[in-house]
Protein backbone atom coordinates (compact mmCIF):
# COMPACT_ATOMS: atom_id res chain seq x y z
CA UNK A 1 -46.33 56.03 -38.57
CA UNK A 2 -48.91 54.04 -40.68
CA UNK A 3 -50.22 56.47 -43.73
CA UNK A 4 -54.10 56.38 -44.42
CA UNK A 5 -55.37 58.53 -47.35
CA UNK A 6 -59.02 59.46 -47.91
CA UNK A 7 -59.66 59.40 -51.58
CA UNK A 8 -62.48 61.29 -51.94
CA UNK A 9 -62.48 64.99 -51.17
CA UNK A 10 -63.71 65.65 -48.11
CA UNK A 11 -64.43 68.59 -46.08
CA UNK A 12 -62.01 69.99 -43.53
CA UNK A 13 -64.48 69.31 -40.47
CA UNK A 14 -64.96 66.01 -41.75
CA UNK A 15 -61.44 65.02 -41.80
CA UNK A 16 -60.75 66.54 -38.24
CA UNK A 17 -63.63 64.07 -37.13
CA UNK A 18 -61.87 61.58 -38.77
CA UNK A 19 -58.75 62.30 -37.09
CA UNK A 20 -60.54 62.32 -33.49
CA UNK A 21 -61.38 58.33 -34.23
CA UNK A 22 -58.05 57.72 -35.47
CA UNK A 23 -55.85 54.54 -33.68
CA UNK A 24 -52.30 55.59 -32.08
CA UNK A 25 -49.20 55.41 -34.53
CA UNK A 26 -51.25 56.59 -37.50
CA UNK A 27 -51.86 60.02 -39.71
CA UNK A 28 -54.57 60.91 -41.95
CA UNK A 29 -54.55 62.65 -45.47
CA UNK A 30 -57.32 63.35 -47.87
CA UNK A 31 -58.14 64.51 -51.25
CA UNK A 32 -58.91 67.63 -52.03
CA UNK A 33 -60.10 67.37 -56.15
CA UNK A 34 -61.07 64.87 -58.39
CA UNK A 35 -59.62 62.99 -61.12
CA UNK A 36 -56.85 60.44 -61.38
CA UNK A 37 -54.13 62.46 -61.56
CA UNK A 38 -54.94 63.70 -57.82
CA UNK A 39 -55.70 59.81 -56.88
CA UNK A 40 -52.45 58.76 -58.13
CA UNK A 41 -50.25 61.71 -56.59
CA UNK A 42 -52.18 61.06 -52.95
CA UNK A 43 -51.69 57.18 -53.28
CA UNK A 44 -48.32 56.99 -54.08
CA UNK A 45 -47.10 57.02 -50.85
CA UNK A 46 -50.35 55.60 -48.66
CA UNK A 47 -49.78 52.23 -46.63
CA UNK A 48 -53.78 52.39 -46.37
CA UNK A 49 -56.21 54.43 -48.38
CA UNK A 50 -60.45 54.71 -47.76
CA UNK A 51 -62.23 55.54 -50.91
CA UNK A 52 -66.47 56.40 -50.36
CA UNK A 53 -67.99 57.29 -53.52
CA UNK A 54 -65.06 57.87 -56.05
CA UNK A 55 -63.87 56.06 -58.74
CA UNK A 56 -60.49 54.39 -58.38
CA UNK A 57 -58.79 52.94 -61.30
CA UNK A 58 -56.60 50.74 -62.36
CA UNK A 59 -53.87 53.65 -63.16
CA UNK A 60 -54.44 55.23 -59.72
CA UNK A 61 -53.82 51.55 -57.97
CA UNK A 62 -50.68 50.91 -59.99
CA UNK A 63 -49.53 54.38 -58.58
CA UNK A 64 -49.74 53.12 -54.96
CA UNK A 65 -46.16 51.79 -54.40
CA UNK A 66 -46.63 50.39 -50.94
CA UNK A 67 -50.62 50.28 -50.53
CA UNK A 68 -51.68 47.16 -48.48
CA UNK A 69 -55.23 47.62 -48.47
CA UNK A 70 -57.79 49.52 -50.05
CA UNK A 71 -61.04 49.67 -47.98
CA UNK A 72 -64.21 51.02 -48.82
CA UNK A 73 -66.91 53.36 -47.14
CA UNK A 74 -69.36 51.83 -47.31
CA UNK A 75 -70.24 48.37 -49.05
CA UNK A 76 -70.41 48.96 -52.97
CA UNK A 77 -67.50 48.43 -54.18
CA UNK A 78 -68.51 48.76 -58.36
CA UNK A 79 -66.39 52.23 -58.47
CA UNK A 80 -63.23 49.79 -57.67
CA UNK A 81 -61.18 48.28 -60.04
CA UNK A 82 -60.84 44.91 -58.35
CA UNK A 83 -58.65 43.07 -60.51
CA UNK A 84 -56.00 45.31 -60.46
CA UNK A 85 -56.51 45.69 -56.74
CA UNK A 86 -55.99 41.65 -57.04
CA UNK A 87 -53.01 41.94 -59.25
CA UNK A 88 -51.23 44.09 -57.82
CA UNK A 89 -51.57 42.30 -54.43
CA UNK A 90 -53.70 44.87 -52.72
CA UNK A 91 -56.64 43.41 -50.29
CA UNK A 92 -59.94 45.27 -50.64
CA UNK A 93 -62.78 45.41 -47.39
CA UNK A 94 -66.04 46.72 -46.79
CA UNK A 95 -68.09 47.88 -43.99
CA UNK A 96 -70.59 45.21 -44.54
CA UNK A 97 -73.52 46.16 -42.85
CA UNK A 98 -72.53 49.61 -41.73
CA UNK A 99 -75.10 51.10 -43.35
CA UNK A 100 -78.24 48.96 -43.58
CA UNK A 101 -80.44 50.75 -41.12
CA UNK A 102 -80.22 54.12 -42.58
CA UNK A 103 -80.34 53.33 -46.03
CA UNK A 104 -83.25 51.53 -45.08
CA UNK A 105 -84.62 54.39 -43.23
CA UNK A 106 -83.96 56.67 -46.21
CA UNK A 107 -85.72 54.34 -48.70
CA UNK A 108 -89.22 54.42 -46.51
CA UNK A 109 -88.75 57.98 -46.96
CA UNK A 110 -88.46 58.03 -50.56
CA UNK A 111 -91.13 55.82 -50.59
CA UNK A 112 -93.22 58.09 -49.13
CA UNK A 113 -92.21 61.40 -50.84
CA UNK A 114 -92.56 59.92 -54.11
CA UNK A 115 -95.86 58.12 -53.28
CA UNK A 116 -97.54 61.15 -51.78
CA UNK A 117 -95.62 63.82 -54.11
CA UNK A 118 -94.16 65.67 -51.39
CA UNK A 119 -91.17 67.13 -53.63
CA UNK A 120 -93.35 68.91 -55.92
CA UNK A 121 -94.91 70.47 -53.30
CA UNK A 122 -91.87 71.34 -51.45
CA UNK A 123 -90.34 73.22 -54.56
CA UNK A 124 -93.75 75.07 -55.15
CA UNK A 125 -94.15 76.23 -52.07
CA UNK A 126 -90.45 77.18 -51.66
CA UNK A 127 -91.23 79.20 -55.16
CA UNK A 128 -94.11 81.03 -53.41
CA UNK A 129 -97.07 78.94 -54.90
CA UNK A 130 -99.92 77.38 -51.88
CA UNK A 131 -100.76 74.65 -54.52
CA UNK A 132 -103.01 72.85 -51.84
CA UNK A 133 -104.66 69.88 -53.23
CA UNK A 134 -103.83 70.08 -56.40
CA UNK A 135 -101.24 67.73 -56.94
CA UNK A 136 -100.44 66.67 -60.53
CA UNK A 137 -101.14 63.55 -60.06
CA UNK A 138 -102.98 60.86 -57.81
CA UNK A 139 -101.54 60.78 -54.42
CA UNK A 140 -101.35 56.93 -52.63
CA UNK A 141 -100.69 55.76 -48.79
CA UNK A 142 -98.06 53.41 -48.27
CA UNK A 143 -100.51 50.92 -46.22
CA UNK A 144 -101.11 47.63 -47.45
CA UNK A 145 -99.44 47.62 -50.91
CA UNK A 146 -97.17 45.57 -52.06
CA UNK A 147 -93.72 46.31 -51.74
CA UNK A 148 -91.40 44.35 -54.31
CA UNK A 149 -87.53 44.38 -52.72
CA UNK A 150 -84.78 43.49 -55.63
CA UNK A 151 -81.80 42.66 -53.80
CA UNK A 152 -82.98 41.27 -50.24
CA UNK A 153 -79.22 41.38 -48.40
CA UNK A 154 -78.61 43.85 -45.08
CA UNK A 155 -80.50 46.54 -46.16
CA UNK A 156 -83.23 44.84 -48.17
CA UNK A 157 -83.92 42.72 -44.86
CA UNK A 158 -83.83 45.36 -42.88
CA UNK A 159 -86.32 47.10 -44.75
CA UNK A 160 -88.64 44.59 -44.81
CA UNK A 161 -88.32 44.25 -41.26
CA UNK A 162 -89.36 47.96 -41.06
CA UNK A 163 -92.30 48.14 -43.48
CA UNK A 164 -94.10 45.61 -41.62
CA UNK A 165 -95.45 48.14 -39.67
CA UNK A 166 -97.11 49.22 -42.86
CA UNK A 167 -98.81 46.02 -43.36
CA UNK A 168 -97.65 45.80 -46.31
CA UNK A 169 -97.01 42.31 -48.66
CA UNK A 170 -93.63 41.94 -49.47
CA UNK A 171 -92.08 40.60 -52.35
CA UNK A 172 -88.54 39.67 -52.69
CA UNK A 173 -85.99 38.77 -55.73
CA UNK A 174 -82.73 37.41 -55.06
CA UNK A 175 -80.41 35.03 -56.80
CA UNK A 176 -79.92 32.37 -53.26
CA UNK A 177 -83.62 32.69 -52.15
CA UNK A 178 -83.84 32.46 -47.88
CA UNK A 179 -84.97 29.69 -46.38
CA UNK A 180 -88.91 29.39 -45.59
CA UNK A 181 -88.28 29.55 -41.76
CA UNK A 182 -86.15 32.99 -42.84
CA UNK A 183 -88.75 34.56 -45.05
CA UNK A 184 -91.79 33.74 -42.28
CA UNK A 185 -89.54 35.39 -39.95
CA UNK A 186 -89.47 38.96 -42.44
CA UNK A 187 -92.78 38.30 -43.81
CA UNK A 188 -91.63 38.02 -47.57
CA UNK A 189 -92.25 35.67 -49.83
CA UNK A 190 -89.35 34.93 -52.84
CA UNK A 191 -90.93 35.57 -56.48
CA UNK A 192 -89.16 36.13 -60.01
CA UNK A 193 -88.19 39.63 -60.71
CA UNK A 194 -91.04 39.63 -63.40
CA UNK A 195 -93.67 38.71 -61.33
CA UNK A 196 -92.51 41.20 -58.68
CA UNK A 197 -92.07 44.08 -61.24
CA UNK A 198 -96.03 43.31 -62.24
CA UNK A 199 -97.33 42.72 -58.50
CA UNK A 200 -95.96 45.47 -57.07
CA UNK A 201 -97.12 48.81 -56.04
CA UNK A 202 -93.72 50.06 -55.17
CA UNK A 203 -90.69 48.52 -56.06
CA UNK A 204 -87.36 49.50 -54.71
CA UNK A 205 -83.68 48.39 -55.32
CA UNK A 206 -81.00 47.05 -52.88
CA UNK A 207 -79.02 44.89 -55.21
CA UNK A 208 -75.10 46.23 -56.17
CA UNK A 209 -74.44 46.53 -59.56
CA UNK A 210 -72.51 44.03 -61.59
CA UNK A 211 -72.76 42.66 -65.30
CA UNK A 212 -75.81 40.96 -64.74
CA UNK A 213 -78.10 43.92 -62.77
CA UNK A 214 -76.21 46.68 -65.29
CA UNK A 215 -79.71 48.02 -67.26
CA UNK A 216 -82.15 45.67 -65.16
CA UNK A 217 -84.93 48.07 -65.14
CA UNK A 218 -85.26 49.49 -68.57
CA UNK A 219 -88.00 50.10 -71.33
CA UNK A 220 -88.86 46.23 -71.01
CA UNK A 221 -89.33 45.93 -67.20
CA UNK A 222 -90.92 49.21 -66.36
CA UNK A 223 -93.57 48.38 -68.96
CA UNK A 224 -94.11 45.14 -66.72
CA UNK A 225 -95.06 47.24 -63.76
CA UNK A 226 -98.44 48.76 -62.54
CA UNK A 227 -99.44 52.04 -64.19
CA UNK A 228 -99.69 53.36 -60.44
CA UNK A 229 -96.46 51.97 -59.34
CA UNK A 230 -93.73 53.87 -57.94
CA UNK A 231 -89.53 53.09 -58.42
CA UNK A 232 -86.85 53.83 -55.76
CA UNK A 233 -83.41 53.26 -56.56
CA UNK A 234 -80.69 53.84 -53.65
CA UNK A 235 -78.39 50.61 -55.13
CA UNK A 236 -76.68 52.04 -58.09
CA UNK A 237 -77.46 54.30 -60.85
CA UNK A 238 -76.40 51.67 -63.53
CA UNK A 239 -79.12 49.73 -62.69
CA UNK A 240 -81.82 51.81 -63.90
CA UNK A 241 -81.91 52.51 -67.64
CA UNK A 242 -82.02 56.60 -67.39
CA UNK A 243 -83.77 57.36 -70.33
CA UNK A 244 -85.86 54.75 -70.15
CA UNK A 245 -87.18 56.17 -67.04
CA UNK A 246 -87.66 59.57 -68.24
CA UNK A 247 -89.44 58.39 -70.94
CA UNK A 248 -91.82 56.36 -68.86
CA UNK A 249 -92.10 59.08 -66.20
CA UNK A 250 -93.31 61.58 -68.86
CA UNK A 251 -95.57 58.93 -70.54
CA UNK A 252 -96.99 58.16 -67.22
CA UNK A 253 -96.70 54.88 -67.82
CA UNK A 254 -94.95 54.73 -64.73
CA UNK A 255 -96.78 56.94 -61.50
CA UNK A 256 -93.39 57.98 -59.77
CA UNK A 257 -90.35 57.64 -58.93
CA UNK A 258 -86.88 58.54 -56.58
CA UNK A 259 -83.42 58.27 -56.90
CA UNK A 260 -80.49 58.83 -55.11
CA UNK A 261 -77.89 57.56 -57.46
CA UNK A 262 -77.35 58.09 -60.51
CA UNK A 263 -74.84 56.80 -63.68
CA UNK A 264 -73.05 60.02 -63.55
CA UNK A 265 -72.42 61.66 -60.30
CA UNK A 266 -72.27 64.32 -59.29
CA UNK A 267 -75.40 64.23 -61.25
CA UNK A 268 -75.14 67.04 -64.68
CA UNK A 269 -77.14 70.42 -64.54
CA UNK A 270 -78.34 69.48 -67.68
CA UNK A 271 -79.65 65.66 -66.99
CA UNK A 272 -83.24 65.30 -68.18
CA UNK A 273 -83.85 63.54 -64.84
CA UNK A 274 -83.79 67.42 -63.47
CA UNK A 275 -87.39 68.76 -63.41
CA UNK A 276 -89.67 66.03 -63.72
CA UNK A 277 -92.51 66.61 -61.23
CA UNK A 278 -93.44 63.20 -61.05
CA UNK A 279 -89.34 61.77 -59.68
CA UNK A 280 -87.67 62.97 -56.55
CA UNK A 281 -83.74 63.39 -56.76
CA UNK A 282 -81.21 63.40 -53.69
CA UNK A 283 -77.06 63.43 -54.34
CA UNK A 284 -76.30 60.07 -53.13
CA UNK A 285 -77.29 60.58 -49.36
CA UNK A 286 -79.11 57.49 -48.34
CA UNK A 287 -76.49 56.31 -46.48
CA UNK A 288 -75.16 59.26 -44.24
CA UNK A 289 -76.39 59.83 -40.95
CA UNK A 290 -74.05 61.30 -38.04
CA UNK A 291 -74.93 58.57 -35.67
CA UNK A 292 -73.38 56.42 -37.61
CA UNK A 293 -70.29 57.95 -38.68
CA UNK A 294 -68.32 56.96 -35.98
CA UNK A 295 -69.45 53.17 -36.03
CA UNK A 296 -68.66 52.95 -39.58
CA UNK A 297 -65.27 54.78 -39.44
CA UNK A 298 -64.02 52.96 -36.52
CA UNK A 299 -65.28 49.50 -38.21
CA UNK A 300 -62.65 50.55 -40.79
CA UNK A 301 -59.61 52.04 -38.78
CA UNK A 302 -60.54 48.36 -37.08
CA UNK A 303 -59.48 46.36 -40.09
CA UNK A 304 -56.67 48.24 -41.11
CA UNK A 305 -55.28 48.21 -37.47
CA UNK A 306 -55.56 44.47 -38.52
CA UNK A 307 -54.08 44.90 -41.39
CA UNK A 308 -51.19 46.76 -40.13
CA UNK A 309 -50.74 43.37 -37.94
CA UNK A 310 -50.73 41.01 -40.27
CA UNK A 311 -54.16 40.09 -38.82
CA UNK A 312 -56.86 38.62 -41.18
CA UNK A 313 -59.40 41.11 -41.41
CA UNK A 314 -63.42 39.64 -40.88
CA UNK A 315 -64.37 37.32 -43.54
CA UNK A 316 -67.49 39.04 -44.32
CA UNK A 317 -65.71 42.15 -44.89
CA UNK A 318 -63.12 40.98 -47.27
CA UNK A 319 -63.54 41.53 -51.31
CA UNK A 320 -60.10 40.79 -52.13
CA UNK A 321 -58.22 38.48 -49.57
């Protein structure tokens, strides 16, 4: 029997749907706390082992005495440490594309929450207070703005292809622009992130984070953007200069904004991202919908049934051959 460990701790009803998808001549284990001295004592032993959201180090990687692949769930794979994964001789794979319609989905919705302030009314009127009307700021439609897209891959396409029921202009910066016959077919047009931080009415970010989009948006670009502009991040929480948000959001220098990730997650009681009225928060959800659990999990028992072959896995899914 093949061994596949979950990383992450998951629930118990989420490991016995796990276990309903799982391939004959395999067995499932999970973690069940955090930190690397869990990791390592779970890994030791795993011929396979998933990891979603948590961080896997070097250390826990050099634990794994027989691990032939590490795959992720999902398709960012910045909380790996990839060149120990390529050192020690472990290939690393991603769902590519697994989750581009709902985080797509989830980003119109942030769009809109933020835009039209719908947190701050949910939390007053959860606390008792009919605010009505009186919003503490402007409220704007999502119609006809322009929508800047920073990182225009699965998801940022497939949001485009979505907001163009919104009539809306769309902006795109990407390092390999599309071709013209690419970008008539989504309706966006490629621009320089400077242009699009300063032309846009909402800006949101699909791009993964590496050394060159760590601190992208900070003091510098957010003072680019339109007074009445509004910032969605659902890439990663490194991209986005905390503070530098904060201060902008309480300066209202920047209208809005909403986040789903964060530098630190789970995200601290005490982060001073907790209470502005003008930013909505969610825990790193954009991505989970039931319907497509079991497309996703089965696109990874898929490649480590490969694996467990000697197969090569797809080449679009491979971060570590």
């Amino acid at each position: 029997m093949h061994r596949i460990v979950v990383l992450d701790p998951i629930a118990p009803a989420t490991a016995a749907r796990l276990r309903g998808l799982l391939p004959e001549g395999f067995v499932l284990d999970h973690g069940t706390a955090r930190g690397d001295a869990h990791l390592q004592a779970i890994i030791a032993d795993a011929d396979f082992a998933i990891a979603g959201q948590v961080g896997v180090s070097g250390d826990v990687l050099r634990a794994a005495r027989r691990l032939r692949l590490l795959h992720k769930w999902g398709v960012g794979v910045d909380n790996l440490d990839l060149a120990t994964a390529a050192a020690c001789g472990i290939t690393v794979a991603r769902t590519t594309g697994s989750n581009a319609l709902p985080v797509a989905e989830f980003t119109i919705g942030l769009i809109l929450a933020a835009l039209r302030h719908a947190a701050h009314a949910h939390a007053r009127l959860q606390q008792g207070e009919w605010i009505g009307g009186r919003l503490p700021r402007d409220a704007f439609t999502l119609s006809g703005k322009t929508v800047g897209i920073v990182g225009f891959g699965a998801i940022g396409q497939r949001l485009a292809r979505l907001l163009s029921g919104f009539g809306c202009t769309l902006l795109y910066s990407k390092r390999t622009p599309l071709t013209a016959v690419e970008e008539a077919g989504l309706g966006a047009r490629h621009v320089a992130l400077d242009d699009l931080l300063a032309s846009s009415d909402v800006v949101t970010l699909h791009c993964p984070l590496t050394q060159q989009t760590a601190g992208l948006i900070d003091a510098a670009a957010l003072a680019r953007m339109k007074r009445t502009a509004v910032l969605v991040n659902v890439a990663r929480g490194g991209v986005v200069v905390e503070h530098d948000l904060v201060a902008a959001l309480r300066a209202g220098t920047l209208h809005a904004a909403a986040m789903d990730v964060f530098d630190i997650e789970p995200l601290p009681a005490d982060s001073p991202l907790i209470g502005l009225d003008n930013l909505v928060l969610t825990p790193h959800l954009a991505a989970v919908t039931a319907d497509t659990f079991a497309p996703t999990v089965l696109q990874m028992f898929a490649n480590i049934q490969r694996a467990a072959r000697g197969e090569p896995l797809p080449p679009a899914d491979v971060v570590v051959p």
